[in-house]
C-alpha atoms as a PDB file:
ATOM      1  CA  UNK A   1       0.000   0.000   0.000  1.00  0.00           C
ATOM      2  CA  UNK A   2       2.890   2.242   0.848  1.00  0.00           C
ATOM      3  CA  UNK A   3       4.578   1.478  -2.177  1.00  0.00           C
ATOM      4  CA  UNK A   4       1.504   2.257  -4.471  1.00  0.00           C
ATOM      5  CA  UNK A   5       0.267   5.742  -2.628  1.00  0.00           C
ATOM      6  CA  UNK A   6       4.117   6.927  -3.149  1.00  0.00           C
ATOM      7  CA  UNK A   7       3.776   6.129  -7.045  1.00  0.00           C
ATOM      8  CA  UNK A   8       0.329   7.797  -6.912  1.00  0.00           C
ATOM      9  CA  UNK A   9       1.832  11.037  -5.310  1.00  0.00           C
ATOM     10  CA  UNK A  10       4.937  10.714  -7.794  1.00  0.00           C
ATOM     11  CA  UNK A  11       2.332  10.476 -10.596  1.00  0.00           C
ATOM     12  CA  UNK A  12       1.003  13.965  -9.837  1.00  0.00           C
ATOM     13  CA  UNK A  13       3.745  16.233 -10.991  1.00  0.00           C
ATOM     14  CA  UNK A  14       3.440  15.409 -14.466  1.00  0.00           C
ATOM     15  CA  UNK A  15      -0.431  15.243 -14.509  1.00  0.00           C
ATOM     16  CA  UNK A  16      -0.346  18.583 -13.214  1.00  0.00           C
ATOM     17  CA  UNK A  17       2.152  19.427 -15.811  1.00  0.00           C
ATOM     18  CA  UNK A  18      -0.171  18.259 -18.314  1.00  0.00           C
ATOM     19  CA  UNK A  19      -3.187  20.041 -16.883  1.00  0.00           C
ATOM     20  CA  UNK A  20      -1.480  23.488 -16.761  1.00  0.00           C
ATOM     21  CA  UNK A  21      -0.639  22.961 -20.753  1.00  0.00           C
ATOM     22  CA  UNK A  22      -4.369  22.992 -21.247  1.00  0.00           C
ATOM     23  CA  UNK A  23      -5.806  25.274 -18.683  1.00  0.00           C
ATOM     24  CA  UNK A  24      -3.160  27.905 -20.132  1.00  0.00           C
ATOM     25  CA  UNK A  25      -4.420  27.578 -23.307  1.00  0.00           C
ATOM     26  CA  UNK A  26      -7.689  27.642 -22.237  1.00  0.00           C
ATOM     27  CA  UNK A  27      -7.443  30.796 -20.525  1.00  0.00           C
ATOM     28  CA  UNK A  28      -6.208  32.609 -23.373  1.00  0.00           C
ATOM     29  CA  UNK A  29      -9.001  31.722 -25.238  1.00  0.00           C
ATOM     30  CA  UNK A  30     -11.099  34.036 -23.138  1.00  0.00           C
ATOM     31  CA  UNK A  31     -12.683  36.878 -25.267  1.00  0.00           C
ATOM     32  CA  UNK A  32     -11.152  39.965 -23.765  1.00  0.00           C
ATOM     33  CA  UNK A  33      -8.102  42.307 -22.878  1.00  0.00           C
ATOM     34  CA  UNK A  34      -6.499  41.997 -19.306  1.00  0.00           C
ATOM     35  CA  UNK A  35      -4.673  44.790 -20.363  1.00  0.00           C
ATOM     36  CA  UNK A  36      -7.572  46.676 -21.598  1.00  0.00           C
ATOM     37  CA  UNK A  37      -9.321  45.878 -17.894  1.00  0.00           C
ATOM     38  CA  UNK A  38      -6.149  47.207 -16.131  1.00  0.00           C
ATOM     39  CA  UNK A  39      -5.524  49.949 -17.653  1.00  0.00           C
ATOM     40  CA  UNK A  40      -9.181  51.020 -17.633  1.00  0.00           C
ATOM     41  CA  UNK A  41     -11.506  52.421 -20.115  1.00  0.00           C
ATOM     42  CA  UNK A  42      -9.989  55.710 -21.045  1.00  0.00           C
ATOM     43  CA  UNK A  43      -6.313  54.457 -21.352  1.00  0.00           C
ATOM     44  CA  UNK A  44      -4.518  55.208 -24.891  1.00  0.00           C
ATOM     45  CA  UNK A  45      -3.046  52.777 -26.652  1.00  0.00           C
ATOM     46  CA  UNK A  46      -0.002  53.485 -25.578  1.00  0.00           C
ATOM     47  CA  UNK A  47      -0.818  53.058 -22.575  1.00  0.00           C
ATOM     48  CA  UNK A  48      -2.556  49.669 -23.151  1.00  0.00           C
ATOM     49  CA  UNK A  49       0.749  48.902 -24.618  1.00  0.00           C
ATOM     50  CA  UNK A  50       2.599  49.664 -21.921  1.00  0.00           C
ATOM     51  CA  UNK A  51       0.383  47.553 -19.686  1.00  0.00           C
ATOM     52  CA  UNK A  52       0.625  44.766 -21.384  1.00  0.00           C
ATOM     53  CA  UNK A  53       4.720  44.871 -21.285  1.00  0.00           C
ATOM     54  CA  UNK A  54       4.437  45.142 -17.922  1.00  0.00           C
ATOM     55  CA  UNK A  55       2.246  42.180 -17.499  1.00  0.00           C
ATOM     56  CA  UNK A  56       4.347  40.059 -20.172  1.00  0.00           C
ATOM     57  CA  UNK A  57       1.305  39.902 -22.443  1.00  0.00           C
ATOM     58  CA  UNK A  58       3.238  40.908 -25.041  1.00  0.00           C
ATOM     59  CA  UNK A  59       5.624  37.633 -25.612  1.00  0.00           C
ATOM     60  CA  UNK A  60       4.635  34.815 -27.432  1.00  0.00           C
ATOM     61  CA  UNK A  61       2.112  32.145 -25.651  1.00  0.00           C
ATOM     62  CA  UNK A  62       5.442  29.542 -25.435  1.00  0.00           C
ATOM     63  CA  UNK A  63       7.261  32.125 -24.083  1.00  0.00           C
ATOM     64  CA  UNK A  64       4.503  32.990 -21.312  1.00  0.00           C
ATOM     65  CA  UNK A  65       3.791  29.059 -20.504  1.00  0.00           C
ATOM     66  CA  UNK A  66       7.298  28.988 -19.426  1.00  0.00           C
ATOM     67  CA  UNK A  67       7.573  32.281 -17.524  1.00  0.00           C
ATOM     68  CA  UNK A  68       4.760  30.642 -15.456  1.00  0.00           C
ATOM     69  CA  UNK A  69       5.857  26.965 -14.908  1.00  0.00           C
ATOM     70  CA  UNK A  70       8.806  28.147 -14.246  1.00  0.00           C
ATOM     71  CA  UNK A  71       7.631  30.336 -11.429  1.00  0.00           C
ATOM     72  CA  UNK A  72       5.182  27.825 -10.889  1.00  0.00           C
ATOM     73  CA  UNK A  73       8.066  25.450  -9.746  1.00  0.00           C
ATOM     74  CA  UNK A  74       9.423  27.709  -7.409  1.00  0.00           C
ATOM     75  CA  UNK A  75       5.484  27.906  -5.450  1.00  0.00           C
ATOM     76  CA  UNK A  76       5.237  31.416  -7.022  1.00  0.00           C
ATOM     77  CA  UNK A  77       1.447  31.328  -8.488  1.00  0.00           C
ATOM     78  CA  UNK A  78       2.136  35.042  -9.549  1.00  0.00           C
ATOM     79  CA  UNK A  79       0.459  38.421  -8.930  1.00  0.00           C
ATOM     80  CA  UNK A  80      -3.602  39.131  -9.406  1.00  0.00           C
ATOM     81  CA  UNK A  81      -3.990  41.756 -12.249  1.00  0.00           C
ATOM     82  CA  UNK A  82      -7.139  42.950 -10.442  1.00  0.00           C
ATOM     83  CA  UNK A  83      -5.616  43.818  -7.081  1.00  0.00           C
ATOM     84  CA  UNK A  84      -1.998  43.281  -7.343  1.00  0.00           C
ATOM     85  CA  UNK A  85      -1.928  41.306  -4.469  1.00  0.00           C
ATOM     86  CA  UNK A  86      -0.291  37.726  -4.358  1.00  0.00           C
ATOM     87  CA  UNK A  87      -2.202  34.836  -5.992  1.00  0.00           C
ATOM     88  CA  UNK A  88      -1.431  33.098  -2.897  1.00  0.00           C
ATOM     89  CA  UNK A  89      -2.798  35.239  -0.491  1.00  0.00           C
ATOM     90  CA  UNK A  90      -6.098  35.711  -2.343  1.00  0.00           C
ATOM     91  CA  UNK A  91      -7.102  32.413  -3.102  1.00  0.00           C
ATOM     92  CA  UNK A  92      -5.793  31.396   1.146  1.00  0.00           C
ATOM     93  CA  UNK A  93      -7.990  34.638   1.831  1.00  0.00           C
ATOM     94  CA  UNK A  94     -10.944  32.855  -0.384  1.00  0.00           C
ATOM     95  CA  UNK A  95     -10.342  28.707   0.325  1.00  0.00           C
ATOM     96  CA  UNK A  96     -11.860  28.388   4.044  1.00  0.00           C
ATOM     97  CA  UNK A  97     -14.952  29.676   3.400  1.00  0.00           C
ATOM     98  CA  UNK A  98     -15.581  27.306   0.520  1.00  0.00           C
ATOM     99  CA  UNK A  99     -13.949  24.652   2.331  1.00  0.00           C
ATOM    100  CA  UNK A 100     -16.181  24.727   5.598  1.00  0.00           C
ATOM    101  CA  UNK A 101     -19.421  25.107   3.260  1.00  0.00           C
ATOM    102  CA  UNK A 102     -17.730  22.397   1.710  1.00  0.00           C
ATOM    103  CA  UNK A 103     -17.606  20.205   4.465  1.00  0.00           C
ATOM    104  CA  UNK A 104     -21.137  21.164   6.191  1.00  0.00           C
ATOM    105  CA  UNK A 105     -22.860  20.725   2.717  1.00  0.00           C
ATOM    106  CA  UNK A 106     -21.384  17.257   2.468  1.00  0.00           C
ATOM    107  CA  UNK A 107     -21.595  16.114   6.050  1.00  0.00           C
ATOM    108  CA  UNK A 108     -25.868  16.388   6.246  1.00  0.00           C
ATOM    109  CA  UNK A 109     -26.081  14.971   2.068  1.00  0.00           C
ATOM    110  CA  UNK A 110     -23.830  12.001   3.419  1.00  0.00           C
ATOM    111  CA  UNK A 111     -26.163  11.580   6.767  1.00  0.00           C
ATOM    112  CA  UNK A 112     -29.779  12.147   4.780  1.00  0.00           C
ATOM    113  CA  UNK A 113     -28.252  10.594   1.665  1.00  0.00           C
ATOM    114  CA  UNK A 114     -27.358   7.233   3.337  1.00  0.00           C
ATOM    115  CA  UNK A 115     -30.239   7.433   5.487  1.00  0.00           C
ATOM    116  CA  UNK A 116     -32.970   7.618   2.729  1.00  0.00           C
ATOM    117  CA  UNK A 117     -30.865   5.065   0.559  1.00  0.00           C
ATOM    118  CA  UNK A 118     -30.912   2.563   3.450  1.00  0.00           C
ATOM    119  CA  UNK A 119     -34.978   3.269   4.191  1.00  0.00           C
ATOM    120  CA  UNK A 120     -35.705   2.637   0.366  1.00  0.00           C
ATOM    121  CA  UNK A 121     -33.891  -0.234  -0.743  1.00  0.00           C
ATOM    122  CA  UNK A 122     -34.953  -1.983   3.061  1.00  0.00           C
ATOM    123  CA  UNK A 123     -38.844  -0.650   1.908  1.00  0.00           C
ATOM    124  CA  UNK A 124     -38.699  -1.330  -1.254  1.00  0.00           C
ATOM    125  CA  UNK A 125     -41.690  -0.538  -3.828  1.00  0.00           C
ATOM    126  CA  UNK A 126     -43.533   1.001  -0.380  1.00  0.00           C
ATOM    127  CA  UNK A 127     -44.884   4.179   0.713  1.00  0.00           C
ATOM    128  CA  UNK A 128     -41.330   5.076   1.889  1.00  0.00           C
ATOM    129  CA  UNK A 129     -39.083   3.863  -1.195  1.00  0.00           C
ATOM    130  CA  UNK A 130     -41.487   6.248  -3.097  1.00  0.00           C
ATOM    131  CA  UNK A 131     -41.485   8.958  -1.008  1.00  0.00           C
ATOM    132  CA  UNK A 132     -37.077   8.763  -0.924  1.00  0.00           C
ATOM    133  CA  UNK A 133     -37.111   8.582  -4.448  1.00  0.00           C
ATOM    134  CA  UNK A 134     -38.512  11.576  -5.137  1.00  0.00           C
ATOM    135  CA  UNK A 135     -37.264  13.473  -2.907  1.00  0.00           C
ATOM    136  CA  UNK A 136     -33.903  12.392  -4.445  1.00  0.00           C
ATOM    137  CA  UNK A 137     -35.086  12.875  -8.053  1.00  0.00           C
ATOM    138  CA  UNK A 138     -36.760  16.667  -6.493  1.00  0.00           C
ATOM    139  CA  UNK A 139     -33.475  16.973  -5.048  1.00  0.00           C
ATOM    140  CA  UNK A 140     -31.246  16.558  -8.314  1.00  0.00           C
ATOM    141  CA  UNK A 141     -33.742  18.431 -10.339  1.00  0.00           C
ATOM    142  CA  UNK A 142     -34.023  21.610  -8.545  1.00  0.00           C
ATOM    143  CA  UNK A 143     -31.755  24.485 -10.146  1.00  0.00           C
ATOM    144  CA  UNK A 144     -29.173  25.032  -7.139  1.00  0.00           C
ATOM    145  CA  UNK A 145     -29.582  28.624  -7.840  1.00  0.00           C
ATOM    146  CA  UNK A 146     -33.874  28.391  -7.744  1.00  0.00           C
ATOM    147  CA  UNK A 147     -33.415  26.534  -4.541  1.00  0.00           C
ATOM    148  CA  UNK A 148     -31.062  28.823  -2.697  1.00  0.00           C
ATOM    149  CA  UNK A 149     -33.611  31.947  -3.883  1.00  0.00           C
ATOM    150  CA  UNK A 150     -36.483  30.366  -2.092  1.00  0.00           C
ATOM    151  CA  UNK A 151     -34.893  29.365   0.886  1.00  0.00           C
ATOM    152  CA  UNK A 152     -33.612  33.084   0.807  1.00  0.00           C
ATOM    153  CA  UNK A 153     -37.207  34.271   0.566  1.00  0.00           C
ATOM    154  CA  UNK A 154     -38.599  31.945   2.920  1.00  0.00           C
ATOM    155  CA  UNK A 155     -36.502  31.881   6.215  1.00  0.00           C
ATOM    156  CA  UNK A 156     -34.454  34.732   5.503  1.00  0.00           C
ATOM    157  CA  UNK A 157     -36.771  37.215   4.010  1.00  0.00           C
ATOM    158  CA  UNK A 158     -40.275  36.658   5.189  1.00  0.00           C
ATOM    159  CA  UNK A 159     -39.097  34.459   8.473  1.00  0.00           C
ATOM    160  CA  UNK A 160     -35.768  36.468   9.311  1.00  0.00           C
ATOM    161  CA  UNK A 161     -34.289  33.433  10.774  1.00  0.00           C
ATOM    162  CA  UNK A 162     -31.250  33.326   9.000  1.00  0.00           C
ATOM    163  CA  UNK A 163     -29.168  36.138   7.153  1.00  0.00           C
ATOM    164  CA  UNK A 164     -29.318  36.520   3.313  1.00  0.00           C
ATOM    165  CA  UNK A 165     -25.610  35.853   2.573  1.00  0.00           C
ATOM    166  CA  UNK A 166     -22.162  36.114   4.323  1.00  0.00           C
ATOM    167  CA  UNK A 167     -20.394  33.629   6.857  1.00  0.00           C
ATOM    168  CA  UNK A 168     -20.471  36.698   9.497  1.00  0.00           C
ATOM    169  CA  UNK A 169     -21.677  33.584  11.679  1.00  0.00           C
ATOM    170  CA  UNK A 170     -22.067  29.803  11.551  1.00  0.00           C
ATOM    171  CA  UNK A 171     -25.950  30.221  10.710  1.00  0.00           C
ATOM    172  CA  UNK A 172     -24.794  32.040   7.750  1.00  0.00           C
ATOM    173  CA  UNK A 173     -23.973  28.166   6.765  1.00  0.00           C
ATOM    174  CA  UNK A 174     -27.304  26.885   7.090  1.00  0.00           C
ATOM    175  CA  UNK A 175     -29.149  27.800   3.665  1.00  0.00           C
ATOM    176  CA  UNK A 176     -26.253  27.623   1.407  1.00  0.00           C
ATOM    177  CA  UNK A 177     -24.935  24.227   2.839  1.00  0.00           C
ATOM    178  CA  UNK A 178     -28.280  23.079   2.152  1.00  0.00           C
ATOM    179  CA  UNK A 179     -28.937  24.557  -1.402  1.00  0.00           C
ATOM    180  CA  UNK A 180     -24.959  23.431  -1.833  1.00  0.00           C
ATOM    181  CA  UNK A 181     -25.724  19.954  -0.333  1.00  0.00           C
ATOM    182  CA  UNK A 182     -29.083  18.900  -1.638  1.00  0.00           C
ATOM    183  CA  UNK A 183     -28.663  17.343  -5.277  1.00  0.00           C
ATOM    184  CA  UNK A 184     -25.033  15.562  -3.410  1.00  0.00           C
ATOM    185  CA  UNK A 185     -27.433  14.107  -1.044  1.00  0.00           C
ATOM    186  CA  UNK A 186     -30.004  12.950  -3.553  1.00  0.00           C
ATOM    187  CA  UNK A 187     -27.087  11.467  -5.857  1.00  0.00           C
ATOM    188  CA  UNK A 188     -25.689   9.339  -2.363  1.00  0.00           C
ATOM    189  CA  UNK A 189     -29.311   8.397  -1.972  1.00  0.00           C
ATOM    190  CA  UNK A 190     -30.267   6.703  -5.288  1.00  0.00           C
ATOM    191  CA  UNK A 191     -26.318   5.485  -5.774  1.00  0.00           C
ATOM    192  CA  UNK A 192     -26.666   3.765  -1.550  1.00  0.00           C
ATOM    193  CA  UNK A 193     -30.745   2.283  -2.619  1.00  0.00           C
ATOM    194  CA  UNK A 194     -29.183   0.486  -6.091  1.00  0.00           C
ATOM    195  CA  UNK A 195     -25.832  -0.435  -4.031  1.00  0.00           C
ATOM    196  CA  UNK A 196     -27.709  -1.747  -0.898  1.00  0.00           C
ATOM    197  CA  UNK A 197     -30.527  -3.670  -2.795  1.00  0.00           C
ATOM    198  CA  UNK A 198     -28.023  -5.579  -4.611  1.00  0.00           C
ATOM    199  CA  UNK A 199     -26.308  -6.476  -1.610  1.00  0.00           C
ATOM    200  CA  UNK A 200     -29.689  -7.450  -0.213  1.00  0.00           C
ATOM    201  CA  UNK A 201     -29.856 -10.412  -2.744  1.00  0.00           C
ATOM    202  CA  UNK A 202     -26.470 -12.264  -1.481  1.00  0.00           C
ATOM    203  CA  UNK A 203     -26.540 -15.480  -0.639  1.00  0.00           C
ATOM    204  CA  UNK A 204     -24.690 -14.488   2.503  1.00  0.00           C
ATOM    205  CA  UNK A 205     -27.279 -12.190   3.928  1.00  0.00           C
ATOM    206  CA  UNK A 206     -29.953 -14.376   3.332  1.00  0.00           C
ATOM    207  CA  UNK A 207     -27.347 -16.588   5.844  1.00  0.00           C
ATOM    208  CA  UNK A 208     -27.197 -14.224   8.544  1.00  0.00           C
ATOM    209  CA  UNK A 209     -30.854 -13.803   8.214  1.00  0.00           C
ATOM    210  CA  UNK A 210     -31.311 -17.559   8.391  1.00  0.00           C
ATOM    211  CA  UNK A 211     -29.209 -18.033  11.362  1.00  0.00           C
ATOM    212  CA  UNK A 212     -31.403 -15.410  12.876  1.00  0.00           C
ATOM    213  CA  UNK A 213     -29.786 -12.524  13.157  1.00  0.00           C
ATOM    214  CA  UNK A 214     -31.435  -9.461  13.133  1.00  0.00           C
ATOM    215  CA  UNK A 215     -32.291  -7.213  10.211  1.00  0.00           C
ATOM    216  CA  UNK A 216     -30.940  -4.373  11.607  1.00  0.00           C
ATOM    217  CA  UNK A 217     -27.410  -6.225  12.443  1.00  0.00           C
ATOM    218  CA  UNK A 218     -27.873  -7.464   8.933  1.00  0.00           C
ATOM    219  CA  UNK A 219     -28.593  -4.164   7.361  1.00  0.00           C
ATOM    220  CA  UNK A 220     -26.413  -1.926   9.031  1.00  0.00           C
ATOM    221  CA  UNK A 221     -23.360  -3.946  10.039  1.00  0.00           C
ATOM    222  CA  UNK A 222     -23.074  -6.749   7.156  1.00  0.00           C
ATOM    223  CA  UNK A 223     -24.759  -5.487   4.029  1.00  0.00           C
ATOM    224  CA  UNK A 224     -24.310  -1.702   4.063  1.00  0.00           C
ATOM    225  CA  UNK A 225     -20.319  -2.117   4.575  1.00  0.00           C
ATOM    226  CA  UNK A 226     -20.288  -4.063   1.171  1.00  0.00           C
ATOM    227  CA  UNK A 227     -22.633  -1.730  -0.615  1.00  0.00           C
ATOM    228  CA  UNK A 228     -20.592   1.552   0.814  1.00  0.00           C
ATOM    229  CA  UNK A 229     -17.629   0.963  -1.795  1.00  0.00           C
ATOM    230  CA  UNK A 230     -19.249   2.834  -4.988  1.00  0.00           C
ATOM    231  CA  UNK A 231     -20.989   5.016  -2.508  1.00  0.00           C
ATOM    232  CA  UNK A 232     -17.568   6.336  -1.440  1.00  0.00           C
ATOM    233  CA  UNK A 233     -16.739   6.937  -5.132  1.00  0.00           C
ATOM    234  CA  UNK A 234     -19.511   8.831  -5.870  1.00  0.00           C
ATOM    235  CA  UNK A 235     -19.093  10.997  -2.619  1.00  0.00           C
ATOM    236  CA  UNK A 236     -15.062  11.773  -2.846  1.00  0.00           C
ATOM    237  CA  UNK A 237     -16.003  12.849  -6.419  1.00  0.00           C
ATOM    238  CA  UNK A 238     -18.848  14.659  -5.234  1.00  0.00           C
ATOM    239  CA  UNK A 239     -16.759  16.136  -2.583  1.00  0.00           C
ATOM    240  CA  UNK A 240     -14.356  17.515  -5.281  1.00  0.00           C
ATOM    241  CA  UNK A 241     -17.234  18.957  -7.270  1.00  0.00           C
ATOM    242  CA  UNK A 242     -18.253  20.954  -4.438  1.00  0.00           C
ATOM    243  CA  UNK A 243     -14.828  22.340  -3.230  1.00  0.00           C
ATOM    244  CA  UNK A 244     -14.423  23.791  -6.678  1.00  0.00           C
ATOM    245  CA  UNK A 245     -18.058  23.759  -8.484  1.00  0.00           C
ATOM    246  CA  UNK A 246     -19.626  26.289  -5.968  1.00  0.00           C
ATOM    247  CA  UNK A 247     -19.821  28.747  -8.286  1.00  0.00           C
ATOM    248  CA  UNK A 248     -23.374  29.253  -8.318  1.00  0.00           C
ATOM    249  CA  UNK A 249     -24.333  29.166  -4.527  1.00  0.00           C
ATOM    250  CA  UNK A 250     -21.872  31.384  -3.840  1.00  0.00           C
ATOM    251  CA  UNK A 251     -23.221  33.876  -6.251  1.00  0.00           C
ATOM    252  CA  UNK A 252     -26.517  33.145  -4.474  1.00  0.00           C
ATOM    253  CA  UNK A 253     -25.030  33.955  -0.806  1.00  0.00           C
ATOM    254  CA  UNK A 254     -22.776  36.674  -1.649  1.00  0.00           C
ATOM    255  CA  UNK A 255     -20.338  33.835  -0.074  1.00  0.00           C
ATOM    256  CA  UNK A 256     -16.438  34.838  -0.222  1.00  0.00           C
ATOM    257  CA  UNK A 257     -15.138  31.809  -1.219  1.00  0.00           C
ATOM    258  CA  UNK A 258     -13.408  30.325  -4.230  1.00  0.00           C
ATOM    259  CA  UNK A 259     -15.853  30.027  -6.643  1.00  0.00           C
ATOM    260  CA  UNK A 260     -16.981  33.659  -6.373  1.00  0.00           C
ATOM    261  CA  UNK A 261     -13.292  34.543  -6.554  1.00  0.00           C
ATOM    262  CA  UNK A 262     -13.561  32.651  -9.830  1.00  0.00           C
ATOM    263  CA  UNK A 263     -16.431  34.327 -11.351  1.00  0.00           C
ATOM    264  CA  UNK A 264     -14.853  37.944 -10.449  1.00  0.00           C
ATOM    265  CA  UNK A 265     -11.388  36.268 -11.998  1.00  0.00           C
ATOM    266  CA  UNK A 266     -13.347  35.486 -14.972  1.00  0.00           C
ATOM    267  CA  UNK A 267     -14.515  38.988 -15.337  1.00  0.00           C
ATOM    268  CA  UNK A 268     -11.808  41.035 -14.807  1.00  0.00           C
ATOM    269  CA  UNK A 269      -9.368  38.603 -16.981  1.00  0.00           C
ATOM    270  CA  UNK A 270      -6.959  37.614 -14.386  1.00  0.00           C
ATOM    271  CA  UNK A 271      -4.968  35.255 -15.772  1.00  0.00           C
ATOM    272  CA  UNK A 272      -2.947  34.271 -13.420  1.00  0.00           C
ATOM    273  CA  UNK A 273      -5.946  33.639 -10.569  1.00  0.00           C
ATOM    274  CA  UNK A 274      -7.986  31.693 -12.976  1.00  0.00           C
ATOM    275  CA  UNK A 275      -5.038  29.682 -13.566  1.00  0.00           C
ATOM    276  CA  UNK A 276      -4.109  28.890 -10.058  1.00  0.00           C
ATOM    277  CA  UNK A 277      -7.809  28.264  -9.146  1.00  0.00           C
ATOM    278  CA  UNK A 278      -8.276  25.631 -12.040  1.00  0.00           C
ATOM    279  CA  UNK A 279      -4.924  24.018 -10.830  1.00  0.00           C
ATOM    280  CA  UNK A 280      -5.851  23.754  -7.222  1.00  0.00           C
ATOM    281  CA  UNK A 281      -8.691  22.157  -8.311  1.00  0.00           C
ATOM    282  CA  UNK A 282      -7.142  20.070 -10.761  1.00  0.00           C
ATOM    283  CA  UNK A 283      -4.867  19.082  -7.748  1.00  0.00           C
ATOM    284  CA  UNK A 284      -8.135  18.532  -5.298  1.00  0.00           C
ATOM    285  CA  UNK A 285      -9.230  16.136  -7.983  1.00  0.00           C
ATOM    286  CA  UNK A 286      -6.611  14.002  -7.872  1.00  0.00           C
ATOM    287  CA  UNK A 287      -6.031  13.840  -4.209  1.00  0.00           C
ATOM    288  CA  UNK A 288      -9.701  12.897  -3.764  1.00  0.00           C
ATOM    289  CA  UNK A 289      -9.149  10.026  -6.212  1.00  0.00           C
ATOM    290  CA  UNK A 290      -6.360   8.721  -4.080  1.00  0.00           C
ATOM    291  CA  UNK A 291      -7.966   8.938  -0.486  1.00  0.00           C
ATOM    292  CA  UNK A 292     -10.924   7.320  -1.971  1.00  0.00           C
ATOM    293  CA  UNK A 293      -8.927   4.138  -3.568  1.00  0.00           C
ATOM    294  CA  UNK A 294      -7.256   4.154   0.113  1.00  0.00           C
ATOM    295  CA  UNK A 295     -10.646   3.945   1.443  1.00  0.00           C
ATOM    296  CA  UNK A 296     -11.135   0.959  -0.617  1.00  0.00           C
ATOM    297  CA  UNK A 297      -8.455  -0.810   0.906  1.00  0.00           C
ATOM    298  CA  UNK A 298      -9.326   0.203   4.259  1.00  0.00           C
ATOM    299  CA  UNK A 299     -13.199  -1.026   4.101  1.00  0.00           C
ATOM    300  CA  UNK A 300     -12.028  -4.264   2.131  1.00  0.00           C
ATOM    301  CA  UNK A 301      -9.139  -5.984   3.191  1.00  0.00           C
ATOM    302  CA  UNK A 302      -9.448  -8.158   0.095  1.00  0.00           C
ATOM    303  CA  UNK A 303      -8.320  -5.131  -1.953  1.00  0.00           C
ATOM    304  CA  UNK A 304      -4.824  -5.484  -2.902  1.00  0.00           C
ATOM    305  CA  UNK A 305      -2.593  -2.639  -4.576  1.00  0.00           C
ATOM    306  CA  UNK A 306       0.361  -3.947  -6.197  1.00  0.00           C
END
C-alpha cells in the first residue's frame, strides 16, 4: 500500500504538468483584454501597450507558458492583475470559506443521503421507497440557484431566521450548505438504494438472516459495509465537485469563497488567478481520487494494490 500511494503522489507532478498545458491555453481563449481591464476604459493605446509589457502579455504564448511553470516550480502562483496582491494570499484569503461550506454541505447529504438510501432499498416498492425517491429525483432536479432563492425568501426574508448571505456567523452556513448539499445528497441516496438492494440479494445475507440474526445487524453492520464501496466513489467525487463547483451558490449567498473569486477572476481577466484556481482544483481532484482508492483498501481488506 505504501509502495503504491508513493507512485500515486509521484504520478502527480506530471499530470499537473499536463493540466497546466491545457488550462493555459484555455485561458487565453477568453474573449477579452487583461490589459484593456487594467488599464481602464480611457487608457490610450499606448498606454494599453505599456500595460501589457508590464504584465508580459506581449511575448509569445510559449514564451509565457514557461515564464509561469517556471515560477510555478518555485510555489510562485504570480500576482492578481485585479488587485496586485499575491495569488497566494487571495485564493488562502478565499479557500476556508468554501472549504467549511464544503464540508457542512457534504456532512448532512452524506447523513440524509445514506439514510434515505438505506430506508428505500430496506422498503422497497412502499410508501417510503417512493417517497425517498422523489425526494432524491426533487433533489437533483431543482436548479441550485432556484433553490437557494427560495430558501432566501422563505426563512431569511419573510421568516428572518437566517441572514441573506455572508459567513459573518455559523448560521450564515445553514441555507447555502443546504442549497450546496441537496442534489449531493439525492445522488448518495439513489447510488446507496441500487448499491444496498443488490447487496440485499447475497446469498450471505440471506445466511445471517437464516441463522437469525437481526435485520438491523444485517442491514447496518453486514450489508451496508459491502454496498458503501461505490458510494464512497460517488461521494469523494462529489466532494471535489463541491470544493471547486460552488460557483453558483456562492453567487446566491454573496459567499467569499473560491468560486466567487472565480467568477470575479473570470470577469476582470486575471490570468494568473484563474489559472491557479483551475490548478488547485485540478490538484483537489486528484487527491480525492487517491484517499478514496485508500478507502477501498481500508473497508475491504481483500483489496490489494500492487
Amino acid at each position: 500500500m505504501f509502495r503504491y500511494i508513493v507512485r500515486r503522489l509521484l504520478g502527480i507532478v506530471p499530470t499537473l504538468l499536463i493540466v497546466s498545458i491545457f488550462i493555459f491555453l484555455f485561458v487565453h481563449m477568453i474573449p477579452g483584454d487583461p490589459a484593456r481591464l487594467v488599464a481602464g476604459p480611457d487608457a490610450s493605446y499606448q498606454d494599453v501597450e505599456l500595460v501589457r509589457q508590464e504584465l508580459g502579455l506581449d511575448k509569445p504564448l510559449v514564451s509565457q507558458y514557461f515564464t509561469y511553470i517556471s515560477n510555478l516550480a518555485q510555489a510562485d502562483l504570480g500576482t492578481s492583475m485585479k488587485t496586485k496582491r499575491p495569488v497566494f494570499d487571495e485564493i488562502a484569503a478565499r479557500f476556508m470559506p468554501t472549504f467549511w461550506l464544503t464540508v457542512w454541505s457534504m456532512a448532512w447529504a452524506i447523513v440524509f443521503g445514506l439514510l434515505i438510501g438505506v430506508i428505500s432499498a430496506t422498503k422497497r416498492n412502499k410508501w417510503q421507497d417512493y417517497t425517498g425517491m422523489f425526494s432524491a429525483v426533487s433533489g437533483i432536479s431543482l436548479p441550485s440557484f432556484w433553490l437557494g432563492l427560495m430558501l432566501i425568501q422563505l426563512f431569511s426574508v419573510q421568516l428572518g431566521w437566517f441572514p441573506t448571505g455572508g459567513n459573518e456567523s455559523w448560521t450564515g452556513y445553514i441555507l447555502p450548505s443546504i442549497t450546496l448539499g441537496a442534489g449531493v445528497a439525492a445522488v448518495i441516496a439513489r447510488f446507496t438504494r441500487s448499491s444496498l438492494m443488490d447487496i440485499l440479494r447475497e446469498d450471505y445475507i440471506r445466511t445471517g438472516r437464516a441463522k437469525g440474526l437481526k435485520e438491523n445487524v444485517v442491514v447496518w453492520k453486514h450489508a451496508l459495509k459491502n454496498a458503501m464501496i461505490p458510494v464512497v466513489t460517488m461521494t469523494g467525487l462529489q466532494f471535489g465537485f463541491l470544493l471547486g463547483g460552488s460557483i453558483v451558490v456562492e453567487t446566491v449567498f454573496s459567499w467569499p469563497g473560491l468560486g466567487r473569486l472565480l467568477i470575479d477572476s473570470v470577469s476582470f481577466r486575471d490570468y494568473p488567478v484563474i489559472q491557479a484556481e483551475m490548478l488547485l482544483f485540478a490538484l483537489e481532484f486528484i487527491l480525492i481520487n487517491l484517499i478514496v482508492d485508500i478507502l477501498y483498501g481500508v473497508m475491504n481488506p481483500q483489496i490489494r494494490y500492487e
